[in-house]
Protein backbone atom coordinates (compact mmCIF):
# COMPACT_ATOMS: atom_id res chain seq x y z
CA UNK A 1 0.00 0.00 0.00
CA UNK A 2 1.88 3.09 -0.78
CA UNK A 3 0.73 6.70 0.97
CA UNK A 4 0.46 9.80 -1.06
CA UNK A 5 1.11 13.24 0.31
CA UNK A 6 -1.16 15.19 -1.67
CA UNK A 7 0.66 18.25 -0.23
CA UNK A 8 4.01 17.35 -1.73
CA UNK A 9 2.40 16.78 -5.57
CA UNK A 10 3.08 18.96 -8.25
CA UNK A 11 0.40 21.00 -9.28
CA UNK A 12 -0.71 20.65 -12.75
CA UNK A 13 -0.27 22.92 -15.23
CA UNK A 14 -2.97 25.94 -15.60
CA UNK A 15 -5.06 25.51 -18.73
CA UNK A 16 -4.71 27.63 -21.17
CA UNK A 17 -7.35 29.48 -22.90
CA UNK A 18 -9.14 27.30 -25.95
CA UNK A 19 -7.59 27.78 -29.41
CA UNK A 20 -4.16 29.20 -27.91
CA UNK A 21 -2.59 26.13 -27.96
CA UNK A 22 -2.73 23.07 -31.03
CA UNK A 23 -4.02 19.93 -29.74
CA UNK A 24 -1.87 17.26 -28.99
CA UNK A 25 0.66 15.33 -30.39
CA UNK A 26 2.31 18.36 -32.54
CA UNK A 27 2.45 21.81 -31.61
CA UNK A 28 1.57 24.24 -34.69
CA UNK A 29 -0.16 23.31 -38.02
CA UNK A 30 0.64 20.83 -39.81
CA UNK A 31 0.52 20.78 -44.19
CA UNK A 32 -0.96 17.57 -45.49
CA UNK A 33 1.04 16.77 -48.77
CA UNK A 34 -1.07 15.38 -51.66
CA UNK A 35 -0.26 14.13 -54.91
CA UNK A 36 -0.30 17.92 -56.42
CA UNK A 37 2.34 19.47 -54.21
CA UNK A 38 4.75 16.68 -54.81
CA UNK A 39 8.10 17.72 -56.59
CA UNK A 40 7.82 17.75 -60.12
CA UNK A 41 10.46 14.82 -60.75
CA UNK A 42 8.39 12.72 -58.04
CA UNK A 43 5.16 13.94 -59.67
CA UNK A 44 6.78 12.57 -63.23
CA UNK A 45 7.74 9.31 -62.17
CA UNK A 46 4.38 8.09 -60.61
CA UNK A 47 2.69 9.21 -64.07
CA UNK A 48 5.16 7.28 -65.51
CA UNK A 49 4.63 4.30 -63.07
CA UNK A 50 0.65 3.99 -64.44
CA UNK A 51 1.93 2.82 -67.77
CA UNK A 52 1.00 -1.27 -68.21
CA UNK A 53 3.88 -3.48 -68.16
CA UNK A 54 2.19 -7.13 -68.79
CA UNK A 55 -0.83 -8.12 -71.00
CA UNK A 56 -4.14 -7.87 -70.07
CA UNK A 57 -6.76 -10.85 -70.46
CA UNK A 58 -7.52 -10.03 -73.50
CA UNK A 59 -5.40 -6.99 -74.66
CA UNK A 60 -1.19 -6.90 -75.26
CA UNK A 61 0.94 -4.52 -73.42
CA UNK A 62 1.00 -2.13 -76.26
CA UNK A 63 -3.03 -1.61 -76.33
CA UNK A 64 -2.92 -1.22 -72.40
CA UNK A 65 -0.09 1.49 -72.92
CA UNK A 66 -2.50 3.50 -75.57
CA UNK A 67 -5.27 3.86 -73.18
CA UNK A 68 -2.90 4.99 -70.87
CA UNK A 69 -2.25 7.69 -72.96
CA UNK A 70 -5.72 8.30 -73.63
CA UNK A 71 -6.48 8.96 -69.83
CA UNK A 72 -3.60 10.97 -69.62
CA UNK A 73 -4.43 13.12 -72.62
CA UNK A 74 -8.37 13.25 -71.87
CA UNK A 75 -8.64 12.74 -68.30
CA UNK A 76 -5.54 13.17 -65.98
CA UNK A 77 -3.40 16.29 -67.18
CA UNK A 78 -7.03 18.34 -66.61
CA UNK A 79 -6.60 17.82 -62.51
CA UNK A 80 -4.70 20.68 -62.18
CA UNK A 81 -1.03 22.90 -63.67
CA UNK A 82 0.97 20.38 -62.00
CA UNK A 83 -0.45 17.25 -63.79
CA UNK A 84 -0.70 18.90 -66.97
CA UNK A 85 3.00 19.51 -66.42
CA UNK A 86 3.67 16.41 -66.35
CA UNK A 87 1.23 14.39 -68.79
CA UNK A 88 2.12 16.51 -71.32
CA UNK A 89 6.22 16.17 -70.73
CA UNK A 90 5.06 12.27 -71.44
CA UNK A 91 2.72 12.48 -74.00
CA UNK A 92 4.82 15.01 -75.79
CA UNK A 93 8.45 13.25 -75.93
CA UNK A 94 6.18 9.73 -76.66
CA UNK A 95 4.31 11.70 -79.80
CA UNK A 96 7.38 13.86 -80.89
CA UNK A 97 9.03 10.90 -83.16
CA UNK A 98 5.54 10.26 -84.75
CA UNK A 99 4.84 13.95 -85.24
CA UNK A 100 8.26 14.84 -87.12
CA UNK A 101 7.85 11.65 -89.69
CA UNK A 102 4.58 13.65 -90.84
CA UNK A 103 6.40 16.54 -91.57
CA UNK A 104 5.96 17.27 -95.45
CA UNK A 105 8.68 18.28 -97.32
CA UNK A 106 9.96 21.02 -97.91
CA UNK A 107 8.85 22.25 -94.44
CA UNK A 108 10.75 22.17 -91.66
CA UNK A 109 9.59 21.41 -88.08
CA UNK A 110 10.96 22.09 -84.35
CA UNK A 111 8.61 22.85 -81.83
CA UNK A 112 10.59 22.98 -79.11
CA UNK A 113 13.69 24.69 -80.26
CA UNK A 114 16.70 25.92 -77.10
CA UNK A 115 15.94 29.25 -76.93
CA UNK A 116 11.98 29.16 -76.63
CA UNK A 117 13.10 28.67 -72.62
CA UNK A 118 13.38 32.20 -72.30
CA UNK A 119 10.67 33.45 -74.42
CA UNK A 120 8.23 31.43 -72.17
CA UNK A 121 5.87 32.47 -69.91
CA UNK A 122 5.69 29.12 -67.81
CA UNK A 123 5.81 25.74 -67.99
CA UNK A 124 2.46 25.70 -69.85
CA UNK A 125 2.51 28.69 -71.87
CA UNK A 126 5.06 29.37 -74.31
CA UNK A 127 5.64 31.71 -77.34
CA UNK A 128 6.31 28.28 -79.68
CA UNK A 129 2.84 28.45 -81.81
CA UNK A 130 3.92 25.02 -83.61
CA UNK A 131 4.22 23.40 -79.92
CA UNK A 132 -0.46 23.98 -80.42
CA UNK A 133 -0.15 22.18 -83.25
CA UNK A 134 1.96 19.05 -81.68
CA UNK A 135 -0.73 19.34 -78.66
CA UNK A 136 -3.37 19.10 -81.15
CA UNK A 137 -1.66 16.51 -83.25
CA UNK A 138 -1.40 13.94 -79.72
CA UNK A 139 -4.96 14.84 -78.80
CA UNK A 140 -6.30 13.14 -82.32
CA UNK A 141 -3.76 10.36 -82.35
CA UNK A 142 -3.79 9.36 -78.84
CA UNK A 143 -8.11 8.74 -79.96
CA UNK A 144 -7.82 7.26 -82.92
CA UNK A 145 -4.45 4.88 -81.75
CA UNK A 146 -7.79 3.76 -78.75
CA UNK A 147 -10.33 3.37 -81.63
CA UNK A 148 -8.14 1.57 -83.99
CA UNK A 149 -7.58 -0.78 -81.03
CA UNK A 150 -11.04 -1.04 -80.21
CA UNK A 151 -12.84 -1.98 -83.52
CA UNK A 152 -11.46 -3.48 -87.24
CA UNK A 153 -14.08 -1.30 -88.62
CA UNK A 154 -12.73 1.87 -87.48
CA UNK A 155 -11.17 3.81 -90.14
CA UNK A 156 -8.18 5.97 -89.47
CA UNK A 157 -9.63 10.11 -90.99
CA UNK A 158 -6.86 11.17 -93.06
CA UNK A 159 -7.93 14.22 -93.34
CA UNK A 160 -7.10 15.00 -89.76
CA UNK A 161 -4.29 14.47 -90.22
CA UNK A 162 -4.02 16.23 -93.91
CA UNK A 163 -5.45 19.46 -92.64
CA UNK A 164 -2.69 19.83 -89.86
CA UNK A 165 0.26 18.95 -92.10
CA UNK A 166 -0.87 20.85 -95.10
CA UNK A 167 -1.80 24.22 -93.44
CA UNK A 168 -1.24 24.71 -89.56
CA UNK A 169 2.31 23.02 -88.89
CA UNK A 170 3.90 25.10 -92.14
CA UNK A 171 1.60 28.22 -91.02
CA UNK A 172 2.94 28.08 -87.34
CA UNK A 173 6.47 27.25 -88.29
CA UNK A 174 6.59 30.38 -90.33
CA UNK A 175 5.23 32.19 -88.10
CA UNK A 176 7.80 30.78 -85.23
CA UNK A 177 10.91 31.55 -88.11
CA UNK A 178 9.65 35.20 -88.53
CA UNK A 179 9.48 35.84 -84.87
CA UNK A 180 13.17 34.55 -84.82
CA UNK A 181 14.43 36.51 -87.89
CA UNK A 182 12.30 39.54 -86.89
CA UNK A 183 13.49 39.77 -83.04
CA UNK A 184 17.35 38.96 -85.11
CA UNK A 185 16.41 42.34 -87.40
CA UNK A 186 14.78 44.29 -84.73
CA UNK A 187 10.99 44.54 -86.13
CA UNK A 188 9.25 42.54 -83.62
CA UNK A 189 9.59 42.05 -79.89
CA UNK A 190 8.21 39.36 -77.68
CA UNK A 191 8.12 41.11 -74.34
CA UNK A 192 9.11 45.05 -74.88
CA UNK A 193 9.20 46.73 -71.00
CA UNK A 194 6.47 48.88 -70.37
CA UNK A 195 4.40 48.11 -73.72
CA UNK A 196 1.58 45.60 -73.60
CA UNK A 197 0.20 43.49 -76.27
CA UNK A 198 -3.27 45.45 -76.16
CA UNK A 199 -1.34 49.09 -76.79
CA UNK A 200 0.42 48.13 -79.71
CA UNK A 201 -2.48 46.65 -81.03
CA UNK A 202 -4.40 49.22 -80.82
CA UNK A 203 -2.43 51.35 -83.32
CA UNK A 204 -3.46 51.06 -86.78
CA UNK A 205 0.28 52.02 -87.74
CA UNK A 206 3.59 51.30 -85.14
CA UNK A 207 4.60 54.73 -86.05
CA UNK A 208 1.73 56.02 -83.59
CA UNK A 209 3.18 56.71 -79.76
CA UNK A 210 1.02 54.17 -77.95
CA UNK A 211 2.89 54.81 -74.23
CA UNK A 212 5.56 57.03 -72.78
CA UNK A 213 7.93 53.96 -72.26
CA UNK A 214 7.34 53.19 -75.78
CA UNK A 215 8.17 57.01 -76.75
CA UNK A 216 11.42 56.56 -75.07
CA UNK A 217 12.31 53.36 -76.93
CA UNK A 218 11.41 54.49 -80.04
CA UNK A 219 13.91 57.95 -79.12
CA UNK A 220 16.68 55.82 -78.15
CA UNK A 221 17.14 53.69 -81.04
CA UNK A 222 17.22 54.95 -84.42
CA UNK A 223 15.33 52.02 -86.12
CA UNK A 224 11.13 51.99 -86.20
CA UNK A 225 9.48 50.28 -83.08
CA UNK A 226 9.11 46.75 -83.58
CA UNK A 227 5.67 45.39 -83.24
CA UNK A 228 4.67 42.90 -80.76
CA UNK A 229 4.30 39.21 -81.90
CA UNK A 230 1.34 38.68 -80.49
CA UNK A 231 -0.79 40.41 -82.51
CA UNK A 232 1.12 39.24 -85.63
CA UNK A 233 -0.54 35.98 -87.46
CA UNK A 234 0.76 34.31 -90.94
CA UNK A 235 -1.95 33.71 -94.10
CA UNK A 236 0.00 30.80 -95.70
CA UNK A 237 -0.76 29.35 -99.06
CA UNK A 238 1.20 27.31 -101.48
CA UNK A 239 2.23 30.39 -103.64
CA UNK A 240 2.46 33.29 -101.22
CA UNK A 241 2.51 34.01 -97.81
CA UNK A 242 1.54 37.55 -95.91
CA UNK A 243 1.49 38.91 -92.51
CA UNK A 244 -1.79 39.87 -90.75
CA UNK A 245 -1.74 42.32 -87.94
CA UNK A 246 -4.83 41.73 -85.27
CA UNK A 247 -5.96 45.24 -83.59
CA UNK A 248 -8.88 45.90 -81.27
CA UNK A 249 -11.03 46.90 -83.99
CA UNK A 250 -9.74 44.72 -86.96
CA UNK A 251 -7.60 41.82 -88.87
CA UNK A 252 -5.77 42.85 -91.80
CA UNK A 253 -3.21 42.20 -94.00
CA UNK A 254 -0.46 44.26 -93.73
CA UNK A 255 2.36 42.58 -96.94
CA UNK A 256 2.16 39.80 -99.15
CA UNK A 257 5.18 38.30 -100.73
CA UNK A 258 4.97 35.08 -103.84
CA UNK A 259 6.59 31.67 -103.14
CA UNK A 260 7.21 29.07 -104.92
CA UNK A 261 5.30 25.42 -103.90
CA UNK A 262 9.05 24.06 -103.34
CA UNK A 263 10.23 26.82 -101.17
CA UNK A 264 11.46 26.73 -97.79
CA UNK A 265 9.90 28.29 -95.17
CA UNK A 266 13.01 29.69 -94.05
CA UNK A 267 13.46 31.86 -97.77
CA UNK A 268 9.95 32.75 -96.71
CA UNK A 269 10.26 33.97 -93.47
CA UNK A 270 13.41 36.21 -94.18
CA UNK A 271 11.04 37.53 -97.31
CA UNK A 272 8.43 38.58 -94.68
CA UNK A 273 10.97 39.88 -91.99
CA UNK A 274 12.82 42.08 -94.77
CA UNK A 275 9.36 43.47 -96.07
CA UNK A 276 7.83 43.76 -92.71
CA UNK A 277 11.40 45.84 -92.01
CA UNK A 278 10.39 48.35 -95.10
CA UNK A 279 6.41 48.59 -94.01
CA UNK A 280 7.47 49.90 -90.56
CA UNK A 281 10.36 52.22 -91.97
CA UNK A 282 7.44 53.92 -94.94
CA UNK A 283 4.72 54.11 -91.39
């Protein structure tokens, strides 16, 4: 039997007032991690981990692998930015092989050339306008690669594929050469300081002052101001090409040069960036 002496106990501790203190075991808040807020490599390599890697019951590896991309195109990369981030760094270096062996002759293609890295905006937007035409490229393969798989009756549409390999991979790669040649020759500018997309489109000509930061470019360089690429857009047909310029009010086209159906698209480009060079210098 053991004796307590209730006068030589410790007292407990006062309470404190509710809400002061976090309730037991750890003191302060605590973050719960999810999925989302992993890092982007550990993000990455579970994506990568969904892929099949036996044969289903009644399907090979290879089928299992192409719905795979399918949810990852239609379903999973629309969670949020950071599983877009990484869907599309899969579906994009899976696609890329398939995507250049379309490429018509003579065009040229490279949608993700080194120095688009700094005319980005993010990891999801970018200033590349033949990297849309990829994403749209992988968005009708990775369905009919499913359907094919699905049915014998399903026919592959060529003309899908026709339309974006005859018009809007040459249109955007000459419209990704001119922004190189024409930020190389000082007529266009991707992100100007103090100018915003909406003010130079508002002016009919580039001549007209749009801002007071654009008033002191234009006075410390000799050359016209450049015009921002963004409201710059490429009419492409097999014998000439021309430069549109969007404003608030309209869509016009500002030059027009001839091709030839076996030309280039980098003669082309320079042929726009050297007339585009004499529109602004006559404005």
């Amino acid at each position: 039997m053991v004796v307590i002496d209730e006068k030589s106990m410790i007292p407990p501790p006062p309470y404190a007032a509710a809400g002061s203190v976090a309730p037991p075991p750890f003191p302060g808040s605590r973050t719960h991690q999810s999925l989302a807020t992993l890092a982007s490599h550990l993000l990455l390599k579970i994506v990568y981990m969904t892929f099949p890697r036996t044969s289903g019951i009644d399907e090979s590896r290879l089928e299992r692998q192409r719905k795979t991309l399918y949810w990852l195109s239609h379903q999973l990369r629309l969670v949020n930015r950071s599983f877009y981030i990484a869907c599309m760094h899969v579906l994009r270096s899976t696609y890329l092989p398939a995507y250049g062996s379309l490429i018509r002759a003579p065009y040229t293609s490279d949608p993700f050339p080194v120095s688009s890295s700094t005319l980005s905006a993010g990891p999801v937007e970018t200033t590349q306008r033949e990297t849309q035409v990829l994403d749209l490229f992988i968005a009708l393969k990775v369905r009919e690669d499913v359907m094919m798989d699905d049915t014998e009756f399903h026919l592959e549409r060529e003309e899908s594929f026709k339309d974006l390999f005859d018009l809007m991979q040459p249109r955007s790669r000459l419209e990704d050469l001119v922004r190189y040649y024409g930020l190389r020759e000082g007529v266009v500018h991707t992100n100007l300081p103090g100018v915003s997309s909406s003010s130079t489109a508002s002016n009919s000509r580039p001549g007209t002052v749009g801002s007071s930061s654009s008033a002191n470019y234009r006075a410390s360089t000799a050359s016209p101001a450049p015009l921002s690429f963004s409201v710059l857009s490429v009419s492409f047909s097999p014998r000439k090409v021309g430069l549109v310029l969007t404003t608030t009010s309209r869509k016009r086209t500002i030059l027009e040069v001839a091709r030839t159906k076996d030309e280039v698209l980098e003669v082309a480009a320079k042929k726009l960036v050297k007339q585009l060079k004499l529109w602004l210098s006559d404005a």
